[in-house]
Protein backbone atom coordinates (compact mmCIF):
# COMPACT_ATOMS: atom_id res chain seq x y z
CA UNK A 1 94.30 115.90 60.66
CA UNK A 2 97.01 112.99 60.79
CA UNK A 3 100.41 113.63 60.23
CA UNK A 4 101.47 111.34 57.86
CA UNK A 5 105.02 111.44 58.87
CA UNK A 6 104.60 108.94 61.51
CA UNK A 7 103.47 105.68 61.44
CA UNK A 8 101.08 106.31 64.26
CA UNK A 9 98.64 109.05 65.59
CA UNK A 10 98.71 107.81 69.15
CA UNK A 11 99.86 105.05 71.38
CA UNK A 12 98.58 103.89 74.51
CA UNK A 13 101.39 102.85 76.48
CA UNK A 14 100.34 100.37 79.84
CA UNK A 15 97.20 98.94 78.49
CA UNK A 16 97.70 96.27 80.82
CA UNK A 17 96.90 98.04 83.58
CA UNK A 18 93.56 98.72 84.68
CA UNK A 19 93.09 102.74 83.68
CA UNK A 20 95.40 101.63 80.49
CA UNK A 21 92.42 99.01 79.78
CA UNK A 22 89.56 101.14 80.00
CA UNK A 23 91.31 103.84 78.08
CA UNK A 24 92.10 101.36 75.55
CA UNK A 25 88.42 100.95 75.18
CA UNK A 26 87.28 103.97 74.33
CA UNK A 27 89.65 104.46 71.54
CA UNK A 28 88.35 101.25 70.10
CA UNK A 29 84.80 103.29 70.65
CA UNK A 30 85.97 106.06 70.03
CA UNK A 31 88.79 106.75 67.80
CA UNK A 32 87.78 108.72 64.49
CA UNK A 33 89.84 106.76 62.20
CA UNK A 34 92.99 107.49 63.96
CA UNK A 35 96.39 105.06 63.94
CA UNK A 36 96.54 103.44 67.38
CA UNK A 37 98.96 101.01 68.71
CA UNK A 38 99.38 99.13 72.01
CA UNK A 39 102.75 99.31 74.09
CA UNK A 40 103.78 97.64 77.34
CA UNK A 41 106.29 95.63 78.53
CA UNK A 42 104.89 92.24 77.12
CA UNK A 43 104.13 91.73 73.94
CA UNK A 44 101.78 88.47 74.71
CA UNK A 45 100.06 90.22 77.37
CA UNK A 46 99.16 93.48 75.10
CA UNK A 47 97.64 90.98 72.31
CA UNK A 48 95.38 89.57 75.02
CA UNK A 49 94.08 93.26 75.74
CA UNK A 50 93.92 93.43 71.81
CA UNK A 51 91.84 90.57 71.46
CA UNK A 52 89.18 91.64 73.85
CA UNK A 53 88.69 95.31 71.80
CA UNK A 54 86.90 93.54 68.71
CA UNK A 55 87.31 94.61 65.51
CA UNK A 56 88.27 98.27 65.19
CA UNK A 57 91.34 97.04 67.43
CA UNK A 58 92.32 94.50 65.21
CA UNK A 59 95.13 95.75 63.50
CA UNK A 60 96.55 98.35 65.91
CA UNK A 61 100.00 97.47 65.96
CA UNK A 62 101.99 96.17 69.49
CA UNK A 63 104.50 97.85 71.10
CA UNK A 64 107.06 96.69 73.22
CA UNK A 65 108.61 99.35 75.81
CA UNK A 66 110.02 99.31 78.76
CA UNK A 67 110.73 102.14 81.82
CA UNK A 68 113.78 101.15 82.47
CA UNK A 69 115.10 100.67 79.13
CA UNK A 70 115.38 104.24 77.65
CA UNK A 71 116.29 103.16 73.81
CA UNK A 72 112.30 101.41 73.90
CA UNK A 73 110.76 104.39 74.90
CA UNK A 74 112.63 106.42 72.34
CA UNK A 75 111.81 104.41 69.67
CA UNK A 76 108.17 104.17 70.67
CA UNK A 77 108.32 107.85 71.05
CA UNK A 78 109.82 108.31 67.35
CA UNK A 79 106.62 106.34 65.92
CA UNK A 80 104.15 108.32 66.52
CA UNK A 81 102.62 112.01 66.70
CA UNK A 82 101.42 111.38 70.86
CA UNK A 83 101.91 108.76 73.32
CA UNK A 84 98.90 108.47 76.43
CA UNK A 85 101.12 107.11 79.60
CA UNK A 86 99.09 105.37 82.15
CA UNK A 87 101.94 103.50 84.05
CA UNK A 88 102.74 105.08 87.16
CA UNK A 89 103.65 106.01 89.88
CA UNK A 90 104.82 108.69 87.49
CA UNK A 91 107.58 110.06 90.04
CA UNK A 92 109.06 106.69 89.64
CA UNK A 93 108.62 105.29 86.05
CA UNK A 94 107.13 108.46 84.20
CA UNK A 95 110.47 110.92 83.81
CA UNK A 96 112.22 108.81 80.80
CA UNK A 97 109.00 108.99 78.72
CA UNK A 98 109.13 112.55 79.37
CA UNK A 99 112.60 112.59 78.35
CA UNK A 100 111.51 110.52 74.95
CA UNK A 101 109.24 112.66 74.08
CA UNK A 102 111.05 115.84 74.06
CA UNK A 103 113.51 115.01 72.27
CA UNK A 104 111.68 113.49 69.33
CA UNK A 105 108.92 116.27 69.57
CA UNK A 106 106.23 113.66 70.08
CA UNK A 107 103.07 115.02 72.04
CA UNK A 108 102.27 113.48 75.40
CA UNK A 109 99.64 112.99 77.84
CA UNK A 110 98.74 111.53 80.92
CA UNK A 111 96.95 111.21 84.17
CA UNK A 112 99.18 112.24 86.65
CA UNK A 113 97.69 113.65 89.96
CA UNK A 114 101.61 114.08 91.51
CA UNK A 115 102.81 117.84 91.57
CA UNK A 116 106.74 117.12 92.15
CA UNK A 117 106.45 115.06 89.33
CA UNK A 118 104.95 118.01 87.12
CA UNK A 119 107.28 120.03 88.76
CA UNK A 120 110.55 118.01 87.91
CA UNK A 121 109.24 117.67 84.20
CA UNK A 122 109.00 121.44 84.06
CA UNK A 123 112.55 122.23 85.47
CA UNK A 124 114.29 119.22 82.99
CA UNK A 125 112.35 119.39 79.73
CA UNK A 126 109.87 122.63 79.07
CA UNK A 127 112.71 124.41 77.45
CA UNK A 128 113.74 120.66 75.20
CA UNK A 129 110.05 120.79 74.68
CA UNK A 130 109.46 123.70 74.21
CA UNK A 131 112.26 123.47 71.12
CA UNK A 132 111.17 120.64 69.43
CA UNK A 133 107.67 121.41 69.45
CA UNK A 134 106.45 118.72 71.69
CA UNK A 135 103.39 119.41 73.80
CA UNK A 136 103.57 117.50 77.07
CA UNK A 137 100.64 117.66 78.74
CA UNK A 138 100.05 116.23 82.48
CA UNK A 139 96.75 115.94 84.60
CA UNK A 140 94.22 114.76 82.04
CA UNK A 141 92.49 112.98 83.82
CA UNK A 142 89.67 113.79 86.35
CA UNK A 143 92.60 115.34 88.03
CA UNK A 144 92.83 118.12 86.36
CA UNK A 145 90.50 118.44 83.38
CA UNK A 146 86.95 119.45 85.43
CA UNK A 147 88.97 121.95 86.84
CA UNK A 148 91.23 123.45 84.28
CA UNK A 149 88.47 123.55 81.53
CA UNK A 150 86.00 124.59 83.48
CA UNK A 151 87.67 127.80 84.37
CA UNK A 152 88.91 128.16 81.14
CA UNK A 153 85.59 128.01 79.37
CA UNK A 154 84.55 131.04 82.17
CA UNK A 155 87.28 132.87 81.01
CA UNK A 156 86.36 131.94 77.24
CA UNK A 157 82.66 133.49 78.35
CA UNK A 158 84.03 136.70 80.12
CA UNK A 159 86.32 136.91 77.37
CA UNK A 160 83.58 137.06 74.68
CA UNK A 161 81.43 139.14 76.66
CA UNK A 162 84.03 141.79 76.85
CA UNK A 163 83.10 142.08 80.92
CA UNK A 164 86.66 142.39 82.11
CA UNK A 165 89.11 139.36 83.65
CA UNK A 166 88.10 136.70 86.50
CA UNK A 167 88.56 137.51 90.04
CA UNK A 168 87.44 135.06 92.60
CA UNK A 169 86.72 131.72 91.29
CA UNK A 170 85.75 128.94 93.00
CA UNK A 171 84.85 125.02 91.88
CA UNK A 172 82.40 123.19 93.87
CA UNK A 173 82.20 119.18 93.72
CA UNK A 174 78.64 118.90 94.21
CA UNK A 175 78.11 115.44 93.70
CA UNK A 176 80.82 112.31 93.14
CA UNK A 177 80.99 108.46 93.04
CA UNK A 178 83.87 105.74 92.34
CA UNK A 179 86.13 103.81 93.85
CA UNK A 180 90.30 103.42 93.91
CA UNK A 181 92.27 100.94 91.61
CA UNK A 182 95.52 99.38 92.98
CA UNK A 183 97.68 101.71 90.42
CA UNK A 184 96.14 104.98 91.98
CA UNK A 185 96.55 103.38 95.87
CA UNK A 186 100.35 102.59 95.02
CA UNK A 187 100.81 106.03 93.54
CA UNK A 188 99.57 107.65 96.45
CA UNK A 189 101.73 105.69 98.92
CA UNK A 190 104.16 106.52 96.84
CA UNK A 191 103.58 110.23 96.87
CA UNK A 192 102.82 110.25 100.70
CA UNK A 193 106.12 108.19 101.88
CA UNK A 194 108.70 110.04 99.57
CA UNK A 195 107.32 113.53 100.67
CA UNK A 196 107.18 113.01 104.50
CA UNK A 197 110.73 113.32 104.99
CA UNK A 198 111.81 116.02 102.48
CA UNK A 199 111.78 119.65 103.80
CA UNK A 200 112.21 121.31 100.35
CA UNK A 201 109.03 119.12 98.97
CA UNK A 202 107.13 120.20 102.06
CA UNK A 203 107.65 123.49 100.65
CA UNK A 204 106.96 123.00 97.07
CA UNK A 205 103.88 121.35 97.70
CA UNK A 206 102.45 124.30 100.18
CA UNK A 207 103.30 126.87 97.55
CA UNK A 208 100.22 127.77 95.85
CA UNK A 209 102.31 128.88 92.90
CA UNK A 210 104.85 125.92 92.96
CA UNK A 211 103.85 124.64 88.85
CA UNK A 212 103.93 128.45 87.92
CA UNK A 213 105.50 129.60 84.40
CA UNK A 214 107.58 132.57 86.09
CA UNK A 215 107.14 132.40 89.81
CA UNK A 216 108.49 136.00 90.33
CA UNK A 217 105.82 137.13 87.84
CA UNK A 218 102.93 135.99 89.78
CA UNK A 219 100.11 138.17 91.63
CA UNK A 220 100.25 138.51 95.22
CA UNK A 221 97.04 137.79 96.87
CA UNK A 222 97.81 136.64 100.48
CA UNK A 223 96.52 133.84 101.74
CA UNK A 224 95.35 131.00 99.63
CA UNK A 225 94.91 127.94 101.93
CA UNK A 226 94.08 124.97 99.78
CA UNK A 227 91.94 123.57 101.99
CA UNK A 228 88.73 125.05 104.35
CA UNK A 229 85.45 124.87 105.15
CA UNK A 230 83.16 127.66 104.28
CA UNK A 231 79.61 128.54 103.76
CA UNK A 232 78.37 128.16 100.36
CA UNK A 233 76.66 131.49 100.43
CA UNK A 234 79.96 133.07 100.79
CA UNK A 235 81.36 131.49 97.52
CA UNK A 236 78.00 132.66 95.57
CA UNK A 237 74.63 133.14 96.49
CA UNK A 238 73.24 130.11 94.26
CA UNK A 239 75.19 128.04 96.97
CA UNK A 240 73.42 129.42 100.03
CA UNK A 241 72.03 127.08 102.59
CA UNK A 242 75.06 124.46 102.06
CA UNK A 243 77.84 124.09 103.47
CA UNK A 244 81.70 122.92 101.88
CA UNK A 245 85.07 121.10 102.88
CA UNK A 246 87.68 121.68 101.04
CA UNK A 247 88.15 119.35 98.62
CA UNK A 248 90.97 116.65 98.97
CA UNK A 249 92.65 117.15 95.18
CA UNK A 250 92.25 121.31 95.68
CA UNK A 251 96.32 120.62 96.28
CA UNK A 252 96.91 119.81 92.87
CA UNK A 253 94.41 121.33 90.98
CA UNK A 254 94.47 124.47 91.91
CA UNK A 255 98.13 124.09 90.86
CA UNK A 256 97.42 123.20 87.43
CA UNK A 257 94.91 126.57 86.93
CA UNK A 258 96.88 128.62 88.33
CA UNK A 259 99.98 127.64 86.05
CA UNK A 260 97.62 127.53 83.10
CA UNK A 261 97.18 131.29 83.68
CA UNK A 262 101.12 132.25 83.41
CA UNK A 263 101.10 130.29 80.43
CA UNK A 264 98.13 131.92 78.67
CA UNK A 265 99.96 135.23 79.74
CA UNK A 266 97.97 135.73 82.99
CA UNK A 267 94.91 135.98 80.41
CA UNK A 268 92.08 135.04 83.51
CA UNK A 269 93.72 137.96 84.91
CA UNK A 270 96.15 139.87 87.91
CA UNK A 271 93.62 139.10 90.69
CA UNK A 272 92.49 135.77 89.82
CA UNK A 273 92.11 133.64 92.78
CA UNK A 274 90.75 129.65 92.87
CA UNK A 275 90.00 127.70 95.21
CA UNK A 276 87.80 124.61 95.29
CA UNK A 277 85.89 122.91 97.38
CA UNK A 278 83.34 119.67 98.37
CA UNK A 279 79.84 120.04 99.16
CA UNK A 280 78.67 118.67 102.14
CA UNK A 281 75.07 119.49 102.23
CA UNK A 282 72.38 121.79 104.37
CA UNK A 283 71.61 119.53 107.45
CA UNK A 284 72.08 120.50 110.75
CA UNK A 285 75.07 118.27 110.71
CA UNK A 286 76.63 119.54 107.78
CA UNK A 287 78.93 122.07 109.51
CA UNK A 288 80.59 119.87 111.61
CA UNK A 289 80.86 117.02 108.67
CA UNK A 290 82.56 119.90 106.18
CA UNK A 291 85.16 120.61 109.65
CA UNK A 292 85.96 117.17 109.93
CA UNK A 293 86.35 116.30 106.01
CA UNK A 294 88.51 119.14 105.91
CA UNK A 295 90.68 117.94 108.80
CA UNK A 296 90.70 115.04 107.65
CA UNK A 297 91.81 116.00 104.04
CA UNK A 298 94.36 118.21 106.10
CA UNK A 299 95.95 115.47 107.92
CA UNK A 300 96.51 113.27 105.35
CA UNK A 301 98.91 115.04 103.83
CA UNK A 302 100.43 116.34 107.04
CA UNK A 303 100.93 112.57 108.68
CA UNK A 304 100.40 110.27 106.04
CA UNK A 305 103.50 110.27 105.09
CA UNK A 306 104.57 109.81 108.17
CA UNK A 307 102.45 106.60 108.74
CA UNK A 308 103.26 105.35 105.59
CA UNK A 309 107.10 104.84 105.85
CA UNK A 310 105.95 103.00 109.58
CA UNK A 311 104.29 100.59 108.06
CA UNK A 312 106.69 97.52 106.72
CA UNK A 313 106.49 97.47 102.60
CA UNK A 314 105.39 93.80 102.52
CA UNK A 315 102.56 94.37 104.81
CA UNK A 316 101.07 96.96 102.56
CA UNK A 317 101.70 95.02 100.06
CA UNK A 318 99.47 92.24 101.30
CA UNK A 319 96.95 95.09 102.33
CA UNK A 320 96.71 97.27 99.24
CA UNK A 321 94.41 95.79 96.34
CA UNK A 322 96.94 95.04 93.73
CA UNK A 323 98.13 97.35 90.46
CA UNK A 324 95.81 96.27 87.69
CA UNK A 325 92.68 96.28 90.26
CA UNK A 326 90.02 98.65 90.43
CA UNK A 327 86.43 99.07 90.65
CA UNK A 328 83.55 96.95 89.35
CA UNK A 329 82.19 97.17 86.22
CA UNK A 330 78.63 98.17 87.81
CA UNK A 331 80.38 100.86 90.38
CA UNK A 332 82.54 102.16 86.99
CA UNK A 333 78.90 102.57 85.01
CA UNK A 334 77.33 104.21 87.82
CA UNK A 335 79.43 106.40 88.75
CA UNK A 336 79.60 110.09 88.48
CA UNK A 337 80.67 114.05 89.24
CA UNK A 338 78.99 117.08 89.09
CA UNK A 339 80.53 119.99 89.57
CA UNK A 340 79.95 124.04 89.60
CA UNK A 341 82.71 126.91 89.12
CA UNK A 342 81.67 129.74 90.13
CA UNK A 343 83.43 133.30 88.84
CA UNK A 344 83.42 137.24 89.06
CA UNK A 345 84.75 139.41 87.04
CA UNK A 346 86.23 143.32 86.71
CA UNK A 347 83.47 144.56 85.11
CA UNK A 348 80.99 143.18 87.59
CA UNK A 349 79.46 140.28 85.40
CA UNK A 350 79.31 136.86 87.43
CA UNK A 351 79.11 133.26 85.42
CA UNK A 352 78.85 129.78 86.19
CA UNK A 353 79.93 126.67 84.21
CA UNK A 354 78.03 123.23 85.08
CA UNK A 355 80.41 120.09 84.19
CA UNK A 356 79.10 116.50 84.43
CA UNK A 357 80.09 112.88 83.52
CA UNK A 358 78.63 109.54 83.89
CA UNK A 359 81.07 106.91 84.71
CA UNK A 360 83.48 106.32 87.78
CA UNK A 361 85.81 109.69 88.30
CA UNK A 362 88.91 107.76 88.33
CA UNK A 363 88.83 105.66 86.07
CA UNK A 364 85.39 105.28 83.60
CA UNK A 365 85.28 109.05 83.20
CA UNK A 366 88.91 109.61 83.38
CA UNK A 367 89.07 107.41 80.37
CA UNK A 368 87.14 109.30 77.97
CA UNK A 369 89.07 112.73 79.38
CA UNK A 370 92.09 111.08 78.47
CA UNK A 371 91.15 109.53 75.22
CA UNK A 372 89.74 112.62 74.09
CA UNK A 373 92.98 114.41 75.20
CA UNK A 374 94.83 112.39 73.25
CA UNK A 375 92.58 112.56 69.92
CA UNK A 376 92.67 116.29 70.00
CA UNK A 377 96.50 116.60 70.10
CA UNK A 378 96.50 113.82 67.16
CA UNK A 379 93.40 114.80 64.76
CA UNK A 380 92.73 118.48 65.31
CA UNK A 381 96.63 120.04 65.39
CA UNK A 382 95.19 122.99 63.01
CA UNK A 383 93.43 124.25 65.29
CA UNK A 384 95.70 123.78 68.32
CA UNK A 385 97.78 127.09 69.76
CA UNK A 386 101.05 127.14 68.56
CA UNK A 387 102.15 126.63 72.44
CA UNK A 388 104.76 124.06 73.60
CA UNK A 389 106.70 122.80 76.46
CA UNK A 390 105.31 121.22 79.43
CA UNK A 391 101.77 122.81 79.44
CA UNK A 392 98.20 122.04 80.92
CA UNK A 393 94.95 120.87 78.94
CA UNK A 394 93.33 124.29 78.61
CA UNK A 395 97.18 125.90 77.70
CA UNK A 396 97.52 123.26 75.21
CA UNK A 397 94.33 122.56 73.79
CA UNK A 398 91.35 124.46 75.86
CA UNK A 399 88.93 125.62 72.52
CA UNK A 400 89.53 121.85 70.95
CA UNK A 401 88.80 119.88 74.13
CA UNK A 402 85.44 122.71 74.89
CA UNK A 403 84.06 121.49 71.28
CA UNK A 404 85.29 117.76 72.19
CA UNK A 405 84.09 116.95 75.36
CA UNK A 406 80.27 117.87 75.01
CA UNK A 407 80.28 115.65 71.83
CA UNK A 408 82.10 112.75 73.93
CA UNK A 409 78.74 112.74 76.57
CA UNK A 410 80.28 115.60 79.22
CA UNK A 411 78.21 118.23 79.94
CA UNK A 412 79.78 121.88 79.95
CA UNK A 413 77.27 124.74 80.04
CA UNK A 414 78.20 128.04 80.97
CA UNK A 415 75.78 130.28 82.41
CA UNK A 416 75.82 134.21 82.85
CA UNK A 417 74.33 134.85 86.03
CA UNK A 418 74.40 138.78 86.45
């Protein structure tokens, strides 16, 4: 349902970038009658993008906000009932729009992969949030919807099958294909060269609890190393014969499910543990490929960093593809993910949930998870929790976006196993 007193169900703010664009097109697809507009910092350059969305774009108005200039972003923010954000890197431009949106109690989403950033939003604006009844809602992209969804749709199924709360869970990638635009590149170097050198992010980012809702509340389960390699009979039987790596985005994933938890009132349960992980096949040289993706996966966020700042800023520059570049439209369309979560529970039961997209994971998929995101804060509020503050997709909106997705072409079948 629309709420009639804004001018505008959602705006898409950077649809000149190249996630902005492709998100841009699937509301034009997509959009169930909803109020769009375009924002950006040009107002010639978002009427180009306009022009190429054909006619259900036609009159969605244009926008004109800037980062930097905080009285734009509030105003853009006081228009409308939820703003997507694609510009990042969020730790550097994303905070004001947080701050925007807060305050006017305007729902927000974006795509966000970059756990200080979540964290930081938390600390300055849950309890603003929280107040005005603004829903701000990071990671819906592919990082973190497959994963937060999925294990909320196992809870959903232990829930209705009154077999007791999830123990060990585990999501495994067992299939992927896309590419890297210049945004997400730019982002990461961002992410990699501001943490190298910070002791207290070091430790933020190794605790396994670091986006949690009440830290001191939390279970205490020893050990959970984001990343390892392990047999896939030893996550669930199904699996047995394969082996997996951990997988590279486990760091901030897991993050999200496990704060999604706390917020849902540790409703997957005391003992829930996640993990996730990459399938590397049954060959003979599958072991040693699942050590050395791991080590690999490992490294990268123990020396990138490190490397990063080494390199001079106008060399990478000239090496990185530029912001607003990404993948062909032939690598976007065939691309994919498949993944598996795998759960036990108290009572003894055992599930799995199958989740699948067409499209690139980045960016074609990411699109529609986004889009869809954004819909279900803006047309289906009555049937949203009556949560706020800074939340995740399955706190904010997990039993809209399990009826939404399926109809939007994602598969999402759960399966009892035992």
């Amino acid at each position: 349902m629309s709420d009639t007193s804004r001018e505008l169900d959602v705006i898409l703010y950077g649809v000149t970038g190249f996630a902005g664009k492709l998100t841009a097109q699937y509301l034009a697809r997509a959009g169930g009658g909803a109020r769009i507009g375009l924002a950006g910092r040009s107002a010639a350059r978002l009427r180009a993008v306009r022009d190429q969305l054909g006619a259900a774009a036609r009159d969605w108005p244009i926008v004109v906000a800037e980062a930097d200039q905080p009285a734009t972003l509030d105003a853009m923010a006081a228009r409308t009932r939820v703003v997507i954000t694609t510009v990042g890197p969020y730790t550097r431009y994303g905070m004001p729009l947080v701050a925007a949106c807060a305050a006017a109690g305007t729902d927000y989403v974006d795509l966000t992969g970059e756990t200080l950033f979540v964290r930081e939003s938390i600390d300055r604006y849950h309890e603003q949030a929280a107040a005005s009844q603004a829903r701000i809602v990071h990671g819906c992209g592919f990082d973190s919807i497959p994963s937060d969804i999925s294990v909320y749709a196992l809870y959903r199924a232990a829930h209705d099958d009154g077999t007791g709360e999830l123990l060990d869970t585990d999501l495994v990638v067992r299939g992927a294909s896309g590419g890297a635009s210049g945004g997400t590149l730019a982002s990461m170097v961002e992410f990699l060269g501001t943490t190298a050198g910070d002791p207290q992010a070091q430790r933020q980012l190794r605790d396994p609890h670091t986006l949690s809702s009440d830290r001191r509340a939390e279970p205490r389960l020893g050990s959970e190393p984001d990343l390892s390699w392990r047999r896939g009979g030893d996550i669930a039987a199904e699996l047995d014969g394969i082996w997996t790596a951990g997988f590279a985005m486990a760091p901030v994933n897991t993050r999200i499910v496990r704060r999604s938890n706390g917020l849902l009132g540790w409703a997957y349960g005391r003992r829930f543990r996640y993990a996730e992980h990459l399938s590397c096949g049954s060959s003979a040289a599958a072991p040693a490929l699942a050590g050395l993706a791991t080590g690999l996966s490992k490294a990268s966020f123990a020396v990138g960093g490190h490397l990063v700042r080494l390199v001079p800023p106008a060399l990478l520059e000239r090496i990185l593809p530029k912001p607003g570049t990404g993948p062909s439209q032939s690598r976007r369309e065939n691309g994919y993910y498949r993944i598996e979560t795998y759960t036990t529970t108290s009572g003894g039961a055992r599930y799995r949930v199958e989740m699948a997209q067409q499209g690139d994971p980045g960016y074609q998929a990411t699109s529609v998870l986004l889009g869809e995101s954004a819909l279900a804060l803006a047309l289906d509020r009555d049937a949203l929790p009556d949560r706020y503050g800074v939340l995740t997709p399955a706190a904010a909106m997990g039993d809209v976006l399990l009826a939404r997705l399926p109809a939007a072409g994602v598969t999402l079948e759960v399966t009892r196993l035992h």
